[in-house]
PDB file of N, CA and C in Angstrom:
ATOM      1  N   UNK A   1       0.416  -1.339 -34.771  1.00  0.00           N
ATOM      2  CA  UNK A   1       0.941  -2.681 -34.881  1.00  0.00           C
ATOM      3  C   UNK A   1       0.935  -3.320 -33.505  1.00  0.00           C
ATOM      4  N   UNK A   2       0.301  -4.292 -33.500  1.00  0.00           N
ATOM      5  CA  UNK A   2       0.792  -5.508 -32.371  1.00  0.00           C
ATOM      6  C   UNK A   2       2.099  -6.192 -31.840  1.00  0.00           C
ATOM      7  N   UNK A   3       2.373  -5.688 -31.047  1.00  0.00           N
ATOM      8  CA  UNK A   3       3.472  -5.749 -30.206  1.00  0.00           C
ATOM      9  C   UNK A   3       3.688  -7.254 -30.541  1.00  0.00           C
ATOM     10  N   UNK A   4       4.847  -8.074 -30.862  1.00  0.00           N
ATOM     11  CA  UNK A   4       4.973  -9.378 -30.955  1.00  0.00           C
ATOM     12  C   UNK A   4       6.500  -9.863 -30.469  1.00  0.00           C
ATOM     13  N   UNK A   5       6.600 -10.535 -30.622  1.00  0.00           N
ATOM     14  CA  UNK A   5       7.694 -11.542 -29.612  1.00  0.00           C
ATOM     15  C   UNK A   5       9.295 -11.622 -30.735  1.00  0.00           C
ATOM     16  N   UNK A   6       8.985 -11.629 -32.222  1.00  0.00           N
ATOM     17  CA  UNK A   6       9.713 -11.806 -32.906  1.00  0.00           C
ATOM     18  C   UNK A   6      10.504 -10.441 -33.223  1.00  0.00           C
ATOM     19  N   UNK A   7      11.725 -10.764 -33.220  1.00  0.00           N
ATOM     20  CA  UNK A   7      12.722  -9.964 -33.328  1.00  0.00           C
ATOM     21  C   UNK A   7      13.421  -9.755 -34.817  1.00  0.00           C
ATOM     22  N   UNK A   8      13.494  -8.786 -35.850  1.00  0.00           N
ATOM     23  CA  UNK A   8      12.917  -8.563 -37.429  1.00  0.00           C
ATOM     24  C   UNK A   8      14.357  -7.916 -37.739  1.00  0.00           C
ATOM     25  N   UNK A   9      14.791  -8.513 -37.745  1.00  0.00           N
ATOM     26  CA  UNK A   9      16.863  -8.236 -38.121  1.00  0.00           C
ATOM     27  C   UNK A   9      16.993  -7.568 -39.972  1.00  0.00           C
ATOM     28  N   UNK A  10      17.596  -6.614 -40.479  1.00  0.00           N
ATOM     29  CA  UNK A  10      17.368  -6.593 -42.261  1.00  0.00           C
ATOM     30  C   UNK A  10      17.988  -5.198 -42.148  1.00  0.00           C
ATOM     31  N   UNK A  11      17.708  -4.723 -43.078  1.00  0.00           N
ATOM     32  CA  UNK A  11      19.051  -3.444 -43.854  1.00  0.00           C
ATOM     33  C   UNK A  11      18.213  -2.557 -44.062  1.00  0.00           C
ATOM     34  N   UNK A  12      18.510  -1.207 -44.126  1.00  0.00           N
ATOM     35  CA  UNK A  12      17.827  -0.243 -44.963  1.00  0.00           C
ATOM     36  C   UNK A  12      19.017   0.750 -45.088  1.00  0.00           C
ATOM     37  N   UNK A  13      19.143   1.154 -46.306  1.00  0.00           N
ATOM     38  CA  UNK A  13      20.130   1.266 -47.755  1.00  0.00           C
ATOM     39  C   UNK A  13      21.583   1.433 -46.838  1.00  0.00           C
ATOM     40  N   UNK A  14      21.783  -0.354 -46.954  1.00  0.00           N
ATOM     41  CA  UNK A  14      23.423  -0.627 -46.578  1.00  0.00           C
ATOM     42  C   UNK A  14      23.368  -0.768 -44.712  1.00  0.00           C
ATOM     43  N   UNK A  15      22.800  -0.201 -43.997  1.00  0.00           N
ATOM     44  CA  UNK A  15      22.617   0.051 -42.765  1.00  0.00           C
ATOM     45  C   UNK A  15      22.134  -1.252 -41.863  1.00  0.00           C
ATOM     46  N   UNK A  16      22.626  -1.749 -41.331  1.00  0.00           N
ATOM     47  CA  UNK A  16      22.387  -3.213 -40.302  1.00  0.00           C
ATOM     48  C   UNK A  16      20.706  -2.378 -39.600  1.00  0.00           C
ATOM     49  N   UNK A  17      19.764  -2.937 -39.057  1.00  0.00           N
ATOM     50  CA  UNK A  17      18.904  -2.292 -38.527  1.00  0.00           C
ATOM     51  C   UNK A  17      17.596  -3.581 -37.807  1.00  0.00           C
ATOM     52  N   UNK A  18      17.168  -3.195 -36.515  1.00  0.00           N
ATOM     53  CA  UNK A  18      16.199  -3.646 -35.995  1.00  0.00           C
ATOM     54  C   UNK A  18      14.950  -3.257 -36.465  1.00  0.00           C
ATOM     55  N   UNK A  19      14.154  -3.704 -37.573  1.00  0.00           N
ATOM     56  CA  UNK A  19      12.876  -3.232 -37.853  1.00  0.00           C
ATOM     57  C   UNK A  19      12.408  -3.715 -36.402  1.00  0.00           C
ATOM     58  N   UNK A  20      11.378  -2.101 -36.276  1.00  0.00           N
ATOM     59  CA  UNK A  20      10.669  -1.633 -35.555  1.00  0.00           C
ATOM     60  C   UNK A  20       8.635  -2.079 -35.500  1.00  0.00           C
ATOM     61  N   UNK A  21       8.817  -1.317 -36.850  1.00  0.00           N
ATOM     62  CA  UNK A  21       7.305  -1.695 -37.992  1.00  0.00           C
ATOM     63  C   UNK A  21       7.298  -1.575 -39.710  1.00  0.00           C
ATOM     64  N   UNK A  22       6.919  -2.079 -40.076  1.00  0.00           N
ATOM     65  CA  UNK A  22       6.887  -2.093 -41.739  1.00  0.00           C
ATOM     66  C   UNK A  22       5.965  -1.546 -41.997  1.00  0.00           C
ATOM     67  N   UNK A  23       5.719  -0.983 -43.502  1.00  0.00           N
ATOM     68  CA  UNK A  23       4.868  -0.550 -43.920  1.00  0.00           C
ATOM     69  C   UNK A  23       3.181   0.625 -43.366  1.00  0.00           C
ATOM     70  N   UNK A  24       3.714   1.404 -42.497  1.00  0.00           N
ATOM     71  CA  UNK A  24       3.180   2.050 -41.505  1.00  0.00           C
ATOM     72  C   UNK A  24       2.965   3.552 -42.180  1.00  0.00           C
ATOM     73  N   UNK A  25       2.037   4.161 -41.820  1.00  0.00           N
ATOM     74  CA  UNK A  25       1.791   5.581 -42.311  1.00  0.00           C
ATOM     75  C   UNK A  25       2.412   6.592 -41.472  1.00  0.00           C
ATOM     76  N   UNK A  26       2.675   7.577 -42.353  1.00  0.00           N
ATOM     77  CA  UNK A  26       3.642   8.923 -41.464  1.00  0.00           C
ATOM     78  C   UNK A  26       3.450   9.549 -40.023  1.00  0.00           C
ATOM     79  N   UNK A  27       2.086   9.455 -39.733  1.00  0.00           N
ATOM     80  CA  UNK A  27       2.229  10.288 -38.749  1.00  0.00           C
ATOM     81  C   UNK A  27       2.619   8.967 -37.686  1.00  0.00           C
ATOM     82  N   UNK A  28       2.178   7.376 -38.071  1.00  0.00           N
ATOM     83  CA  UNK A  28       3.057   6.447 -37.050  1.00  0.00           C
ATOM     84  C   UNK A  28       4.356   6.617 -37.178  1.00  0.00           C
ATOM     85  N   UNK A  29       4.945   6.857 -38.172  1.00  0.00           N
ATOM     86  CA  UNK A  29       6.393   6.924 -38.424  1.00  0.00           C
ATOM     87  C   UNK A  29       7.048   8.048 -37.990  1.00  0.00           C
ATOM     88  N   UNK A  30       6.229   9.087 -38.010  1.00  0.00           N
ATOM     89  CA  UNK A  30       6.873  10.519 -36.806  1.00  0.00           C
ATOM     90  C   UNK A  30       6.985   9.880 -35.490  1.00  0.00           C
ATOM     91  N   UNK A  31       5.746   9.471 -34.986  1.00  0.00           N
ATOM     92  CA  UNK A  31       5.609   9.315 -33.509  1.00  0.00           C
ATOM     93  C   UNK A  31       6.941   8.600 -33.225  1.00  0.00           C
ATOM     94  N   UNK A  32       6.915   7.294 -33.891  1.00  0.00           N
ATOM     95  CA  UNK A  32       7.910   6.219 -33.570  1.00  0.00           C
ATOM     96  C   UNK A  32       9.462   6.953 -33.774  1.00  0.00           C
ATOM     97  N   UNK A  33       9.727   7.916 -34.686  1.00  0.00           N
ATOM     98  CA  UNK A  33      11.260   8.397 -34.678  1.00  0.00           C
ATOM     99  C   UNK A  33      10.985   9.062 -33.436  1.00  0.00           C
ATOM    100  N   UNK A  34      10.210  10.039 -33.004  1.00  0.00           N
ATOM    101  CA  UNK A  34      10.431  10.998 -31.964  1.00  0.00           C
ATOM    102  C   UNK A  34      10.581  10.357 -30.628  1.00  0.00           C
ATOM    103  N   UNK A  35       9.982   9.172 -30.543  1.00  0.00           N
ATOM    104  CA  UNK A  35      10.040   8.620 -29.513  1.00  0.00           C
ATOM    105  C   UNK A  35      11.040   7.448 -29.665  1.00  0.00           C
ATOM    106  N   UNK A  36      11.773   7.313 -30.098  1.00  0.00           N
ATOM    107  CA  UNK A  36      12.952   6.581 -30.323  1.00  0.00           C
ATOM    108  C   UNK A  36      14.324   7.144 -29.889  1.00  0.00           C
ATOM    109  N   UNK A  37      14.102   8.044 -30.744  1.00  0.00           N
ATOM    110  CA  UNK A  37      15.425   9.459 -30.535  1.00  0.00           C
ATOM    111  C   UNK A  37      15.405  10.117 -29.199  1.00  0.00           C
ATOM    112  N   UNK A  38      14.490   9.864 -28.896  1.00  0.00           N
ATOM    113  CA  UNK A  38      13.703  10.736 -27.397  1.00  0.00           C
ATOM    114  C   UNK A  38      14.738   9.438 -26.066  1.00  0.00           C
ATOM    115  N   UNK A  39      14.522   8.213 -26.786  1.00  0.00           N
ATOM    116  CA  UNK A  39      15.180   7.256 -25.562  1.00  0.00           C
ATOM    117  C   UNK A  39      16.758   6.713 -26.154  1.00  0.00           C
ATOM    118  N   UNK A  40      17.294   7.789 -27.360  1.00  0.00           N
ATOM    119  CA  UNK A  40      18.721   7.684 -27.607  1.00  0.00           C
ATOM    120  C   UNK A  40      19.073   6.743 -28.442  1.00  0.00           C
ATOM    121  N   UNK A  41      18.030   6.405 -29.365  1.00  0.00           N
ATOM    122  CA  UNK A  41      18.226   5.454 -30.393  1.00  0.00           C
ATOM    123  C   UNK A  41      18.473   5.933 -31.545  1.00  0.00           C
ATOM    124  N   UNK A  42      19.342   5.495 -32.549  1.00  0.00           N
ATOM    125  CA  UNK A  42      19.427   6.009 -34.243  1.00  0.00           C
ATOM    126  C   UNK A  42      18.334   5.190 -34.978  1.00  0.00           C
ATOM    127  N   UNK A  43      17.449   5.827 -35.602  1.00  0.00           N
ATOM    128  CA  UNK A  43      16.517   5.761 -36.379  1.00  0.00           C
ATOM    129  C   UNK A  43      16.777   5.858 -37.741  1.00  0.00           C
ATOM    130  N   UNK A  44      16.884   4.718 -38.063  1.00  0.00           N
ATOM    131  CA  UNK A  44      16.863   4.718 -40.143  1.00  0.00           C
ATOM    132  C   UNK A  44      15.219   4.719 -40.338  1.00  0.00           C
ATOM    133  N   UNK A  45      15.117   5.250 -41.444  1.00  0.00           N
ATOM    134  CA  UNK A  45      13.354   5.444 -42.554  1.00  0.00           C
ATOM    135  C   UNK A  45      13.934   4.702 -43.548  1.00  0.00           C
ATOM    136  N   UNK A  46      13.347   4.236 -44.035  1.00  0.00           N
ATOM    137  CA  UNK A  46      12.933   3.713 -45.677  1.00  0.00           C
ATOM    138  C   UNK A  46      11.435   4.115 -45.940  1.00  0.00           C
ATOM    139  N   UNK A  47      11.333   4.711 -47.218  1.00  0.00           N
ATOM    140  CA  UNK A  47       9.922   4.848 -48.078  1.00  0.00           C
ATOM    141  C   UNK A  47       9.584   3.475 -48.586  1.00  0.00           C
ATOM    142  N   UNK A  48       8.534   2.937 -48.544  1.00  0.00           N
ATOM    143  CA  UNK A  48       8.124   1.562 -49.112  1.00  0.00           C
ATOM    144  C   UNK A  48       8.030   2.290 -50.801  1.00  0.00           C
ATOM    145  N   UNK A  49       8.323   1.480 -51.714  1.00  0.00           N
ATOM    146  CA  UNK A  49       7.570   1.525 -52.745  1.00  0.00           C
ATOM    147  C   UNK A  49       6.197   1.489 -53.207  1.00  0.00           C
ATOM    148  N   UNK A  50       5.956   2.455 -53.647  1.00  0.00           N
ATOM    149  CA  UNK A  50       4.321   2.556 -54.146  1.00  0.00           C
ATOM    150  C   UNK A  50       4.223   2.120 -55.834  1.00  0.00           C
ATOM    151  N   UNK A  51       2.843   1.007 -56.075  1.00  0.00           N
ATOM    152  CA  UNK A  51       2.371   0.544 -57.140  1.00  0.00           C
ATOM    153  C   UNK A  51       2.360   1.830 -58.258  1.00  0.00           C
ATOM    154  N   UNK A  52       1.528   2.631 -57.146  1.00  0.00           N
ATOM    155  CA  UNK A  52       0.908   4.225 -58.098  1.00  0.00           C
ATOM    156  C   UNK A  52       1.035   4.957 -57.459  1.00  0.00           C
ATOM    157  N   UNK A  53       0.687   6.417 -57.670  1.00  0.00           N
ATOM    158  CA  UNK A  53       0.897   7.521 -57.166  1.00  0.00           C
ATOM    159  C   UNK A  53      -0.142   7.847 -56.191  1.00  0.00           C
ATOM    160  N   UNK A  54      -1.299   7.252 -56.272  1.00  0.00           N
ATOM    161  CA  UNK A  54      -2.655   7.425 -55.607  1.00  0.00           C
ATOM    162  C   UNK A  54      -2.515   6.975 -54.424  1.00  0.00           C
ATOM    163  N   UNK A  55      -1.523   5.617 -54.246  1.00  0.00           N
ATOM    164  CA  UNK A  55      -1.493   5.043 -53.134  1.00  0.00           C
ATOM    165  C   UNK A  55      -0.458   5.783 -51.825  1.00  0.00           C
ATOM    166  N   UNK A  56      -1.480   5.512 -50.739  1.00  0.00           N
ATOM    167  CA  UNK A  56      -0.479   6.198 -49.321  1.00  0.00           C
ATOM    168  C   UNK A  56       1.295   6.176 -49.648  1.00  0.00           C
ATOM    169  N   UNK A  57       2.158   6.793 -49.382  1.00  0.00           N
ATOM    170  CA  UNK A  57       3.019   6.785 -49.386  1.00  0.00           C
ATOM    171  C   UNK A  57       3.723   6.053 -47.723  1.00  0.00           C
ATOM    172  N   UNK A  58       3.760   4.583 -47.089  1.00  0.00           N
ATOM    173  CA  UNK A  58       3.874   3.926 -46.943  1.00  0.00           C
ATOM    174  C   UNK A  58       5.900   3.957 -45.871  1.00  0.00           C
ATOM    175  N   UNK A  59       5.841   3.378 -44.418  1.00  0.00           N
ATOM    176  CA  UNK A  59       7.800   3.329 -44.340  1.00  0.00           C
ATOM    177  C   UNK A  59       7.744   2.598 -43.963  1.00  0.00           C
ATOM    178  N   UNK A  60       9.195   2.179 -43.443  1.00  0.00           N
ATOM    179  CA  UNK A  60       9.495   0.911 -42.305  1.00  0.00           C
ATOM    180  C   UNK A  60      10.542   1.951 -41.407  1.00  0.00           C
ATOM    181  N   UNK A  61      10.504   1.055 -40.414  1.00  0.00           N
ATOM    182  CA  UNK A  61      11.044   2.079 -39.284  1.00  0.00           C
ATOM    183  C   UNK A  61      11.861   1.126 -38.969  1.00  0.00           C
ATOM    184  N   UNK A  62      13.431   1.452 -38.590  1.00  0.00           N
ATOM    185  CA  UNK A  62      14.405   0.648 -38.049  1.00  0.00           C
ATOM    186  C   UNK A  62      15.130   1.284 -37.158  1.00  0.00           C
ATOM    187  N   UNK A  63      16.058   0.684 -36.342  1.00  0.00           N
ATOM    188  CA  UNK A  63      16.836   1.326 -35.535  1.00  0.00           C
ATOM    189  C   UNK A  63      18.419   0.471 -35.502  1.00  0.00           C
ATOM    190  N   UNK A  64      19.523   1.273 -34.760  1.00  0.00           N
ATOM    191  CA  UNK A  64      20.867   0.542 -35.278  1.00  0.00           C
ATOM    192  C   UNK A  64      21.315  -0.091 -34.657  1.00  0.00           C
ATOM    193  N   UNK A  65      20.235  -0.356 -33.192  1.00  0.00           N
ATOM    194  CA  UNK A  65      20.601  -1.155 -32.209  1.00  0.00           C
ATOM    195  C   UNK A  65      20.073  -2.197 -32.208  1.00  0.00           C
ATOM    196  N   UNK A  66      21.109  -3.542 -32.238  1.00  0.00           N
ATOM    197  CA  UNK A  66      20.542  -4.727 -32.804  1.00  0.00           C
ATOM    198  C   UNK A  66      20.440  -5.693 -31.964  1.00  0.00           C
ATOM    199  N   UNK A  67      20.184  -5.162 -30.625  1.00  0.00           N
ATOM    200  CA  UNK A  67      19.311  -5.859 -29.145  1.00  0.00           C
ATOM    201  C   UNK A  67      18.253  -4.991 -29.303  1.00  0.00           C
ATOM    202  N   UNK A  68      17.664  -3.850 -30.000  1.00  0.00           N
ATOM    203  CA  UNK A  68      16.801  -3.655 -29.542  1.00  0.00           C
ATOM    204  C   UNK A  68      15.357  -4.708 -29.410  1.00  0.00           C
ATOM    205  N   UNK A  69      14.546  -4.894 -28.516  1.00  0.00           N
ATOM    206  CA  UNK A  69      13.292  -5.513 -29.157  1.00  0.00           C
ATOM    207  C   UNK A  69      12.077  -4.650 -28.006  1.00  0.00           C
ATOM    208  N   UNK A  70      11.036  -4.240 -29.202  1.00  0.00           N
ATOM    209  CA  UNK A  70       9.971  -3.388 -28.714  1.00  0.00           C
ATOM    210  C   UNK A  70       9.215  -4.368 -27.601  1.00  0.00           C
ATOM    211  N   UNK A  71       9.073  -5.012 -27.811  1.00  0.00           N
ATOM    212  CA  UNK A  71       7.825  -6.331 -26.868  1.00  0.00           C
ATOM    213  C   UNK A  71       8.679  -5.685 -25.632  1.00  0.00           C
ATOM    214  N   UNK A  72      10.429  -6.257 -25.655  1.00  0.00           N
ATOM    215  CA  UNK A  72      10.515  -6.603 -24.230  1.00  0.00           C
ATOM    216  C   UNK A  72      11.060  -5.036 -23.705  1.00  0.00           C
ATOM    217  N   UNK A  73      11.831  -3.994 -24.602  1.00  0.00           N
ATOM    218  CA  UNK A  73      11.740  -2.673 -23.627  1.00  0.00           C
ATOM    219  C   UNK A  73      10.689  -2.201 -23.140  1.00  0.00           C
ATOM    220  N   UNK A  74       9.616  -2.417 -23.798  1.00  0.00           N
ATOM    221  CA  UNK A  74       8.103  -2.245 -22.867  1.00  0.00           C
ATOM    222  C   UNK A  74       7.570  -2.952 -21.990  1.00  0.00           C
ATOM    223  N   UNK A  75       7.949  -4.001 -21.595  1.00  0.00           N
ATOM    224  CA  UNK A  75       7.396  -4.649 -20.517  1.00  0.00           C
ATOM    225  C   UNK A  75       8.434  -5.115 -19.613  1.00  0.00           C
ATOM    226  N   UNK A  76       9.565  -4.362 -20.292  1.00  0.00           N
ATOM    227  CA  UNK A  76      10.721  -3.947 -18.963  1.00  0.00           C
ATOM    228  C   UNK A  76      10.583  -2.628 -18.399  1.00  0.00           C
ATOM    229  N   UNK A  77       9.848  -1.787 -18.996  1.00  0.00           N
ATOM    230  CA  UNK A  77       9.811  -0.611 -18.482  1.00  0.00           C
ATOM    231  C   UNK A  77      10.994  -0.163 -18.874  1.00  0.00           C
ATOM    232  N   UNK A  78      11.593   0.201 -19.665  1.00  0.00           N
ATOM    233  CA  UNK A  78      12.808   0.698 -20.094  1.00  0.00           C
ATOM    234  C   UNK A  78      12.882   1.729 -21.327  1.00  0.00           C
ATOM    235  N   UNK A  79      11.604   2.224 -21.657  1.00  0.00           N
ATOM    236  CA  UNK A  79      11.477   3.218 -22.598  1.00  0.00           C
ATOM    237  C   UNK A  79      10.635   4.168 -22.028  1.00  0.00           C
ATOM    238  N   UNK A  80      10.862   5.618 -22.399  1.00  0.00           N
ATOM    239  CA  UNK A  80      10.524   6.762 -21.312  1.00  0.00           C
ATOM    240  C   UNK A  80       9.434   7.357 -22.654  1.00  0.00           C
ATOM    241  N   UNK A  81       8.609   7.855 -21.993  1.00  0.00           N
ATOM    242  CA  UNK A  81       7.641   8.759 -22.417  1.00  0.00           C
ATOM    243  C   UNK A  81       8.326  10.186 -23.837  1.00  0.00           C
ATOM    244  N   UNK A  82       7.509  10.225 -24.421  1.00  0.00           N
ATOM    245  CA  UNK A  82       7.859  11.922 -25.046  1.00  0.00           C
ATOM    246  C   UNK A  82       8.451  13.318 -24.062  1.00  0.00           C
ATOM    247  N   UNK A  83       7.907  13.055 -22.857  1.00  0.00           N
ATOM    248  CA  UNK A  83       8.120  14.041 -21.807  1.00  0.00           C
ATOM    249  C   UNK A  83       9.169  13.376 -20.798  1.00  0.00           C
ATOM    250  N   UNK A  84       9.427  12.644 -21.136  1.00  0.00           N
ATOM    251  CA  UNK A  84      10.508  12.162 -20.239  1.00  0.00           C
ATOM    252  C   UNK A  84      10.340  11.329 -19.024  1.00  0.00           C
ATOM    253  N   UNK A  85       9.198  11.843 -18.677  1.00  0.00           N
ATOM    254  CA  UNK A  85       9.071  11.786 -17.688  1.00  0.00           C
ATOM    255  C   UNK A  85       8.076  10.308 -16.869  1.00  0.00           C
ATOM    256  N   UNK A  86       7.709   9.802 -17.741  1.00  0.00           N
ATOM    257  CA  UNK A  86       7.215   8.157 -17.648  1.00  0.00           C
ATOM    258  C   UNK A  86       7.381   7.339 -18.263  1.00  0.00           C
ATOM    259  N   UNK A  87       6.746   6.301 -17.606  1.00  0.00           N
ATOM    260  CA  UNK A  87       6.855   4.770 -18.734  1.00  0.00           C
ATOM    261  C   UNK A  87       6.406   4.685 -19.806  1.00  0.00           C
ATOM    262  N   UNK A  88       6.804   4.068 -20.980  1.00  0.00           N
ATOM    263  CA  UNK A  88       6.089   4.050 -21.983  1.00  0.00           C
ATOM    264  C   UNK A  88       5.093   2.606 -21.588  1.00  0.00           C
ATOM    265  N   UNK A  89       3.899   2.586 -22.121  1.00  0.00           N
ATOM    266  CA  UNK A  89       3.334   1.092 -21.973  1.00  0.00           C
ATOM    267  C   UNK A  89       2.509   0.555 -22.867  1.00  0.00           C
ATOM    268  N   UNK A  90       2.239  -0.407 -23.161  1.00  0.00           N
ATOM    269  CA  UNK A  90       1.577  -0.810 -24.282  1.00  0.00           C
ATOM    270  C   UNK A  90       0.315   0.104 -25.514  1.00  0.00           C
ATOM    271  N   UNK A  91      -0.320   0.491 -24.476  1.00  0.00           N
ATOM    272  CA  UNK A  91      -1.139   1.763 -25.018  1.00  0.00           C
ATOM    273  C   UNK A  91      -0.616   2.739 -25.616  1.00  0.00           C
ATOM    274  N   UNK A  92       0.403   3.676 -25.133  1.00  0.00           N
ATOM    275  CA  UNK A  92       1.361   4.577 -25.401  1.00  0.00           C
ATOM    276  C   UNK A  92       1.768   4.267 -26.748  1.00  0.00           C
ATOM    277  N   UNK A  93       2.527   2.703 -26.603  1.00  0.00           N
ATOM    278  CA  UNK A  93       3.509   2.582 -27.788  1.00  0.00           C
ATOM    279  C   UNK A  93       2.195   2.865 -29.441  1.00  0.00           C
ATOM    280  N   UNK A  94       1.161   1.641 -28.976  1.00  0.00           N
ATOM    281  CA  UNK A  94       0.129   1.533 -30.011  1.00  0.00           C
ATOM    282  C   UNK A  94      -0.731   2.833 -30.237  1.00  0.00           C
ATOM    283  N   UNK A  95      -0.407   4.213 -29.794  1.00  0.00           N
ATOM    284  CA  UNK A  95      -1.384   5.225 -29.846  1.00  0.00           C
ATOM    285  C   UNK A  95      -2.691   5.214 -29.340  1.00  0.00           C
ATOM    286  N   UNK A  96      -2.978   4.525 -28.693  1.00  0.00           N
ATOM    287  CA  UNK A  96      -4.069   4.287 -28.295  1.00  0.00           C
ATOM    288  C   UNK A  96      -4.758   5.372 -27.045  1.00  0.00           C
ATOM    289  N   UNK A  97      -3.430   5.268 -25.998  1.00  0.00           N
ATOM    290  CA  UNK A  97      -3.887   6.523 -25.050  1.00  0.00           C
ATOM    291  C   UNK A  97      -2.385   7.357 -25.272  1.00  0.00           C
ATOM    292  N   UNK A  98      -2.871   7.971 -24.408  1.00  0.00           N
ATOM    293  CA  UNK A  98      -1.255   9.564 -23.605  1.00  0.00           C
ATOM    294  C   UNK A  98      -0.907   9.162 -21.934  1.00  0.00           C
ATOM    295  N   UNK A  99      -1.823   8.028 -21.527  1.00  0.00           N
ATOM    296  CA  UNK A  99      -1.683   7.573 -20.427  1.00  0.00           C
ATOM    297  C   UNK A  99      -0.942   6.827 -19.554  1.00  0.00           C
ATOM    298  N   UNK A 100       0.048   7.135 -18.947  1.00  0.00           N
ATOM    299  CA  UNK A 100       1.251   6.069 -18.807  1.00  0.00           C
ATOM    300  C   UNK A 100       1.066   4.915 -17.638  1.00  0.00           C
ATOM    301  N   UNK A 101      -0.624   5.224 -17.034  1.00  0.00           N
ATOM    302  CA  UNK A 101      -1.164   4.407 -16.371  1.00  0.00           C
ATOM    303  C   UNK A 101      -2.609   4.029 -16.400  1.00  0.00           C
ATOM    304  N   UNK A 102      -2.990   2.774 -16.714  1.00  0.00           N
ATOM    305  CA  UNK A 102      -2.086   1.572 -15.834  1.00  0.00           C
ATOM    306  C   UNK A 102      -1.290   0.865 -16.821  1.00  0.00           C
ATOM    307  N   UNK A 103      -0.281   0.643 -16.179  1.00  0.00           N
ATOM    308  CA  UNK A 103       0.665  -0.463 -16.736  1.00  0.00           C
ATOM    309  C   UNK A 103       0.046  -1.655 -17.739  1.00  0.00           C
ATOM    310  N   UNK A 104       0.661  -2.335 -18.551  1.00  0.00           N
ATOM    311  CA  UNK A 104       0.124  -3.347 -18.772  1.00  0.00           C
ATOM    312  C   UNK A 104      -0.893  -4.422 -18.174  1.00  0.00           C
ATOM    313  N   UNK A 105      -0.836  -4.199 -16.671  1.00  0.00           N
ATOM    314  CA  UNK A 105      -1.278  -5.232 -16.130  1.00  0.00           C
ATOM    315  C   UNK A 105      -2.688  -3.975 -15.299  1.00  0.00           C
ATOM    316  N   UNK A 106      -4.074  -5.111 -15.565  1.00  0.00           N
ATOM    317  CA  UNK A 106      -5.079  -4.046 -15.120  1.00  0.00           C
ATOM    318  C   UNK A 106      -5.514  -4.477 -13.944  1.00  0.00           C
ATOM    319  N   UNK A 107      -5.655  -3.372 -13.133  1.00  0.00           N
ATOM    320  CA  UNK A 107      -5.928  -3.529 -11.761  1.00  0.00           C
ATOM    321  C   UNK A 107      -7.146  -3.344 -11.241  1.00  0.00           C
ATOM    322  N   UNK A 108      -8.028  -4.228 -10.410  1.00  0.00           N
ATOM    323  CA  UNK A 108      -9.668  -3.706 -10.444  1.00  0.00           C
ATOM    324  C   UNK A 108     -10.306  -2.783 -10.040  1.00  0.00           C
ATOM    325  N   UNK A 109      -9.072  -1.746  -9.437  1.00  0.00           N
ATOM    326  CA  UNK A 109      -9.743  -0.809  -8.551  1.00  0.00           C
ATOM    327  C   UNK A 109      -9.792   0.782  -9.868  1.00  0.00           C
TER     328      UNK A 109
END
């Protein structure tokens, strides 16, 4: 999912919650709890409803902190790696790399 600006306020069963991402497949929905819980956040799941049985089995990912917003802890630098030990950054968050550099911002060298 594309990191976006809007901040996604709603419930999952009874629970106040910051959606994170909607409708996302499991192994995004592992990554995103582990690395949530990893920077001390409570993580609610919801299963989306499926049409049929054939179809992916489908979550939304929320959390109980209701400042959280993904855009700006990442480009505050304020969310730590799986290992603890770095920044998370745009790439990171989207699976894209394991690389915690370069930063958002690309440098020519």
């Amino acid at each position: 999912m594309v990191l976006g600006g809007k901040h996604l306020f709603g419930s999952i069963d009874d629970i106040r919650v910051t959606f994170i991402e909607k409708k996302i497949e499991e192994d995004r929905k592992d990554f995103l709890k582990k690395l949530l819980e990893k920077n001390d956040f409570e993580v609610v799941i919801q299963e989306e409803k499926r049409k049929s049985e054939e179809e992916p089995q489908l979550y939304s990912v929320g959390v109980t902190d209701m400042t959280f917003n993904p855009t700006t802890f990442i480009f505050q630098r304020r969310l730590k790696t799986l290992d603890g030990e770095h920044i998370v950054n745009q790439d990171y968050w989207n699976q894209k790399s394991e690389d915690p550099k370069p930063q958002y911002w690309k440098n020519s060298k």
